[in-house]
N, C-alpha and C. Protein backbone atom coordinates (compact mmCIF):
# COMPACT_ATOMS: atom_id res chain seq x y z
N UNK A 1 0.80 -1.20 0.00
CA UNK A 1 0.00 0.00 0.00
C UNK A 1 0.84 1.27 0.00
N UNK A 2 1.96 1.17 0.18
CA UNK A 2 2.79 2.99 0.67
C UNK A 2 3.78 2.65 -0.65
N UNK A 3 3.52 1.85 -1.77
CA UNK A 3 4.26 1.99 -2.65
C UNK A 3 5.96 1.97 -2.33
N UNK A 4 6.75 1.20 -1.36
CA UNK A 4 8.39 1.77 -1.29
C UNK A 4 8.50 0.60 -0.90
N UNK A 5 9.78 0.06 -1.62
CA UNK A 5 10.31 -1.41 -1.55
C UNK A 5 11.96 -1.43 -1.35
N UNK A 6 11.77 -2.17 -0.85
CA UNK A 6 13.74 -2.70 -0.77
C UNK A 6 13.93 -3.49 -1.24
N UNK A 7 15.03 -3.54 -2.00
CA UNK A 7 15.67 -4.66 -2.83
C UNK A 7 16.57 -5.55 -2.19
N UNK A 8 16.08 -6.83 -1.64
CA UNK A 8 17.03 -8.13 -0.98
C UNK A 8 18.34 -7.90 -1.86
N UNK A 9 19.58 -7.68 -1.38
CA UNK A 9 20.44 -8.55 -2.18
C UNK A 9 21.34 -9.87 -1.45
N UNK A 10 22.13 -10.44 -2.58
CA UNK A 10 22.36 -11.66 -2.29
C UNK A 10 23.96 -11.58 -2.17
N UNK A 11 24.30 -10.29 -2.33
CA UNK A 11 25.84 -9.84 -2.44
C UNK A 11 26.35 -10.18 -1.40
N UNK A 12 27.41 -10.41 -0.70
CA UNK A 12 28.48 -10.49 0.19
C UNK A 12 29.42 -9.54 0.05
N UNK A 13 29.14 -8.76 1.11
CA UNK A 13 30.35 -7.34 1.38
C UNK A 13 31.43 -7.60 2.39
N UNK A 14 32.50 -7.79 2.39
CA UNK A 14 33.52 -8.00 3.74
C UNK A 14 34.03 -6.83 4.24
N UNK A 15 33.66 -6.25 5.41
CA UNK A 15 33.84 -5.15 5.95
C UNK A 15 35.35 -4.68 6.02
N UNK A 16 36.07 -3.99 5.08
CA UNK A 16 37.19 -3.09 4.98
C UNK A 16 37.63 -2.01 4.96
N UNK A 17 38.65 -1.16 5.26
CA UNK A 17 38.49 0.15 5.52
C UNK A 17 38.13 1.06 3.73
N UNK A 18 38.33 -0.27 2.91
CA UNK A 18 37.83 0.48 1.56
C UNK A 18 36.28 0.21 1.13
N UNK A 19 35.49 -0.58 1.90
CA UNK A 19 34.21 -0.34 2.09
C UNK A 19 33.76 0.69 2.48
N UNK A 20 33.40 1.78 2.21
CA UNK A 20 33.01 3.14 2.41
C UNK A 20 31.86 3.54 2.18
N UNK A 21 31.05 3.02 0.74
CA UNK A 21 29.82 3.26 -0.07
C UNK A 21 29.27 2.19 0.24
N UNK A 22 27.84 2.36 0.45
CA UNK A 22 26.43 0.92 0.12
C UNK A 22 25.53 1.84 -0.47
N UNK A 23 24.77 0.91 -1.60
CA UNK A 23 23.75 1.02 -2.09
C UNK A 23 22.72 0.66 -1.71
N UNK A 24 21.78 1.22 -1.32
CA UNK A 24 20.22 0.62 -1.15
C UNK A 24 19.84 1.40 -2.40
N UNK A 25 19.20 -0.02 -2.88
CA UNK A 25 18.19 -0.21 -4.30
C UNK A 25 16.93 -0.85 -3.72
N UNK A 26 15.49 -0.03 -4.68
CA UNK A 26 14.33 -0.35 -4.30
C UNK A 26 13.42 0.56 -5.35
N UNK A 27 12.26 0.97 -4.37
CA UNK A 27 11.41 2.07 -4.85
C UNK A 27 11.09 3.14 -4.35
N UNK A 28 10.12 4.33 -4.75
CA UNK A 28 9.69 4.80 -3.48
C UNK A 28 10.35 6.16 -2.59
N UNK A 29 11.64 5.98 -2.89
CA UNK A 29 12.46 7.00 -1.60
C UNK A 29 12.24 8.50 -2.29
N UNK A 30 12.76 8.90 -1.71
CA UNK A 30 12.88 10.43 -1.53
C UNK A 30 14.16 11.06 -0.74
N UNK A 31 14.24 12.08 -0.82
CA UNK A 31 15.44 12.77 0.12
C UNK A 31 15.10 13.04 1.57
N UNK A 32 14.13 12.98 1.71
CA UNK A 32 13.49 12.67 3.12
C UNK A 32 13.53 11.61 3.48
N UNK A 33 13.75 10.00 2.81
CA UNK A 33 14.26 9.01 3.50
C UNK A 33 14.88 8.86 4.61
N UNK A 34 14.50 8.14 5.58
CA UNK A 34 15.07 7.94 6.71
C UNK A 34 15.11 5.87 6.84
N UNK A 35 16.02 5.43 7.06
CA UNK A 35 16.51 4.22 7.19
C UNK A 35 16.55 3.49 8.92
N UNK A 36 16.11 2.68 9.22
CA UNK A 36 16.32 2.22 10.70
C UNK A 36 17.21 0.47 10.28
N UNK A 37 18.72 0.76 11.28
CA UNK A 37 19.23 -0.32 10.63
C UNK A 37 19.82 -1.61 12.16
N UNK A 38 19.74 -2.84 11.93
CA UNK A 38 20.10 -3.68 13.01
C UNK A 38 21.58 -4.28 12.27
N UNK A 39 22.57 -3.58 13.15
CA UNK A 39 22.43 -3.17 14.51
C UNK A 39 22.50 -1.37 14.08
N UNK A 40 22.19 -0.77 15.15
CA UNK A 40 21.86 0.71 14.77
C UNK A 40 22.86 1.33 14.19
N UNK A 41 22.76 2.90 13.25
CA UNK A 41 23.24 3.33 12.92
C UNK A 41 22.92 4.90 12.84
N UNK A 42 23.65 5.58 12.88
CA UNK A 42 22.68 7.21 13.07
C UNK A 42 23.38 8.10 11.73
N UNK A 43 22.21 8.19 11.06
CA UNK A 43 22.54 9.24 10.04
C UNK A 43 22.93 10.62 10.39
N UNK A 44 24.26 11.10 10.23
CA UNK A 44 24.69 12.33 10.40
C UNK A 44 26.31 11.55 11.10
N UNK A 45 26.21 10.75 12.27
CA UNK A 45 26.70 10.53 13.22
C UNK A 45 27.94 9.38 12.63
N UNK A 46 27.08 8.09 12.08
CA UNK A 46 27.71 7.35 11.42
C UNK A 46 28.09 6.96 10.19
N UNK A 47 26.72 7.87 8.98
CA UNK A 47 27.02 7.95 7.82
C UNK A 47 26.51 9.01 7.32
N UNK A 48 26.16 9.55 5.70
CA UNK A 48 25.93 10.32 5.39
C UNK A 48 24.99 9.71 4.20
N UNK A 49 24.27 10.19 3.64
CA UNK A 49 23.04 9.58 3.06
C UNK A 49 22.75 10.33 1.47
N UNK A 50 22.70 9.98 0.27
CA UNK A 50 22.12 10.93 -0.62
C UNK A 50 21.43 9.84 -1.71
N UNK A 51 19.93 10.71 -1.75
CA UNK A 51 19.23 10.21 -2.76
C UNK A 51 19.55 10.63 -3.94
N UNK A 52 19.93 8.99 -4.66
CA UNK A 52 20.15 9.34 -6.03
C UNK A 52 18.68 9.47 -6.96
N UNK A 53 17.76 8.64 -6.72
CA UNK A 53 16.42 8.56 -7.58
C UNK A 53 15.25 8.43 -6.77
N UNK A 54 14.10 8.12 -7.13
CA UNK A 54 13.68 7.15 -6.46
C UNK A 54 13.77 5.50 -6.15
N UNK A 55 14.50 4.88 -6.66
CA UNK A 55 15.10 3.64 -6.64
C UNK A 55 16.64 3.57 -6.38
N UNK A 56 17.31 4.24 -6.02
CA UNK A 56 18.90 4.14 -5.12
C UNK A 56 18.76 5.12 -4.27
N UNK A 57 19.69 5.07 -3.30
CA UNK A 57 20.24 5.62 -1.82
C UNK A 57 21.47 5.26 -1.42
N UNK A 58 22.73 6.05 -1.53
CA UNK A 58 23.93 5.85 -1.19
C UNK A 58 24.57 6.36 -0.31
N UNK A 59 24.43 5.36 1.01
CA UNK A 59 25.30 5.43 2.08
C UNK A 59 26.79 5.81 1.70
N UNK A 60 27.30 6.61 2.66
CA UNK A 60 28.83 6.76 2.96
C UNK A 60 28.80 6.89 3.97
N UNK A 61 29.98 6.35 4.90
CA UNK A 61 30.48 5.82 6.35
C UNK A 61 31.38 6.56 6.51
N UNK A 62 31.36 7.83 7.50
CA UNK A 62 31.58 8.62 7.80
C UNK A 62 33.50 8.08 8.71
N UNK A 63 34.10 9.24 8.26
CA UNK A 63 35.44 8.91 8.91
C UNK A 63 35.63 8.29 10.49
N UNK A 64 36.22 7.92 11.00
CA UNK A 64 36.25 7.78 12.49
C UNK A 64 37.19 8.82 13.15
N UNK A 65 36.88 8.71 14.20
CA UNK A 65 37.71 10.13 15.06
C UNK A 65 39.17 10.00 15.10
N UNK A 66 39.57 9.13 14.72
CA UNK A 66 40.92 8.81 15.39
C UNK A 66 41.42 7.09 14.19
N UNK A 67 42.68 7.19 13.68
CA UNK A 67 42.87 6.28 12.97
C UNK A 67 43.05 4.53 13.80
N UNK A 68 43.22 4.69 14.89
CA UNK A 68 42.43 3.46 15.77
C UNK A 68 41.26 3.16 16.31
N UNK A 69 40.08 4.31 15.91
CA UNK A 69 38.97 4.12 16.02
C UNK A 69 38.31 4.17 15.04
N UNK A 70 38.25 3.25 13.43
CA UNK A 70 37.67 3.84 12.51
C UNK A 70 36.45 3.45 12.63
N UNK A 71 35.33 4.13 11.70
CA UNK A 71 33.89 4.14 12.48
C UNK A 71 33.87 2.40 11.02
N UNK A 72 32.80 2.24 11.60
CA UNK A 72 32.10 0.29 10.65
C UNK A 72 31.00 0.55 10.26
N UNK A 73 30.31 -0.23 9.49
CA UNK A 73 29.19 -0.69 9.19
C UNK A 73 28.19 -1.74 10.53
N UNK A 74 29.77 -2.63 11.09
CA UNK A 74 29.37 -3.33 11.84
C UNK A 74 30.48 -3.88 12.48
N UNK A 75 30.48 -3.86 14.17
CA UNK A 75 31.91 -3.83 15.06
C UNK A 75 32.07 -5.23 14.77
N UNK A 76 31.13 -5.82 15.12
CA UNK A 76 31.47 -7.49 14.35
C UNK A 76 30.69 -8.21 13.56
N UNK A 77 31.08 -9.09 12.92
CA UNK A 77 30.89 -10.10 11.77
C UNK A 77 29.79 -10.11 11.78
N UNK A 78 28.88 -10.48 10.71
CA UNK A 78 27.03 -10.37 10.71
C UNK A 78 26.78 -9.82 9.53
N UNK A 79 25.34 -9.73 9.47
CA UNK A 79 24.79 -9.24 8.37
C UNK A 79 24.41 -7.52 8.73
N UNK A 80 24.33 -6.54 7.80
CA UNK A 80 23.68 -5.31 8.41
C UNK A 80 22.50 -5.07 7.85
N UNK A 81 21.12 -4.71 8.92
CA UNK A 81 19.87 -5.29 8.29
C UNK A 81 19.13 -3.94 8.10
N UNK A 82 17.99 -3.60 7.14
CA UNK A 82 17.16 -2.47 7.27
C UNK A 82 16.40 -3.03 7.54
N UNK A 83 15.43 -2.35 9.09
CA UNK A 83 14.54 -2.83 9.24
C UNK A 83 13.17 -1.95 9.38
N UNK A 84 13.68 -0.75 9.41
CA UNK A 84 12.20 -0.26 9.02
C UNK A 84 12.55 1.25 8.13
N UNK A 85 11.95 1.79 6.97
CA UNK A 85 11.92 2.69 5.62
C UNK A 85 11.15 3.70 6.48
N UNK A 86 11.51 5.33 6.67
CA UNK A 86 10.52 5.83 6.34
C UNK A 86 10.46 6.92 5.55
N UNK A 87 9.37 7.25 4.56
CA UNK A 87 10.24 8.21 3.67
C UNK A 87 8.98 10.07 3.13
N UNK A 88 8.97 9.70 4.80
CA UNK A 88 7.72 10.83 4.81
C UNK A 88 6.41 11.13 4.53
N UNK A 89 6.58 9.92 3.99
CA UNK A 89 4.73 9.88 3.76
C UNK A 89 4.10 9.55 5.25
N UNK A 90 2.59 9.84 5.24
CA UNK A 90 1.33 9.45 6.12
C UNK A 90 1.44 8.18 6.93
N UNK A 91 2.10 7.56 5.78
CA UNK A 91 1.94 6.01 7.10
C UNK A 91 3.18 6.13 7.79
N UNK A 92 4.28 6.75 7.77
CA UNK A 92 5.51 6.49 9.10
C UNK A 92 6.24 5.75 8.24
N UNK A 93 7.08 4.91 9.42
CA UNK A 93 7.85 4.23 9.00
C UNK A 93 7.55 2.63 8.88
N UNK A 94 8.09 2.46 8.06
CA UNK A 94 7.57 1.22 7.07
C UNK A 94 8.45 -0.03 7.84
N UNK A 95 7.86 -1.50 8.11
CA UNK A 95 8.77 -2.38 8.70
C UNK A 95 8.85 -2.88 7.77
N UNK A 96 10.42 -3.25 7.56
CA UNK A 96 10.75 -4.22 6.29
C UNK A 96 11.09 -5.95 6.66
N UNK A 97 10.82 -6.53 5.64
CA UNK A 97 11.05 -7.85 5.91
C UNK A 97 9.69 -8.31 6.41
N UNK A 98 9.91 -10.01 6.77
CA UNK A 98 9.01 -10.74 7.55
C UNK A 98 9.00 -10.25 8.84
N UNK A 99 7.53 -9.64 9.11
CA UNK A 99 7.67 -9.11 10.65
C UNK A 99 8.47 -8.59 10.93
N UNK A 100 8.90 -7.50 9.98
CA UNK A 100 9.80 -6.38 10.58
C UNK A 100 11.43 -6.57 10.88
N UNK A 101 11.73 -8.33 10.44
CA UNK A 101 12.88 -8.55 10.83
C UNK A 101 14.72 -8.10 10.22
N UNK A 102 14.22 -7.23 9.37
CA UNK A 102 14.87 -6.96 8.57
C UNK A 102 15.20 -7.56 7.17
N UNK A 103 15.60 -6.73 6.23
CA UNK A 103 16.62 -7.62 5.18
C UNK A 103 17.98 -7.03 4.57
């Protein structure tokens, strides 16, 4: 019904300090997109966000404070999940996945 989709992928990313960019591909977004991710992540804080269309959104992972503290995607091994879209419309934010569990 709110028209905005995420695109599963099946890619395997190995977290490196030249991992910098992710793509979220889907439908739907806007520059008002807002992303909720497991395990958390804070836009401004941990990355930086720009809508390319309505079907891409490209994360960048913001420097870390200190070259022994560089900031991650994820402190350890795992998957990094979106679990709920919201992209300003009426209904809020959107849970993604089965029951919200992310994908």
């Amino acid at each position: 019904p709110s028209g905005v989709t995420v695109t599963r992928t099946t890619q395997t990313l190995y977290q490196t300090a030249a991992i910098r960019k992710l793509t979220i591909q889907g439908s739907g977004f806007t520059s008002d997109t807002d992303l909720t991710f497991d395990p958390p992540l804070v836009k401004g804080t941990d990355y930086t966000q720009r809508c390319v269309n309505a079907n891409k959104i490209v994360l960048t992972l913001k420097k870390g404070t200190t070259h022994s503290n560089p900031r991650r995607w994820r402190w350890e091994g795992g998957p990094l999940l979106v679990t709920s879209i919201d992209v300003g419309g009426k209904e809020g934010a959107i849970k993604v996945g089965s029951g919200g569990q992310g994908i």
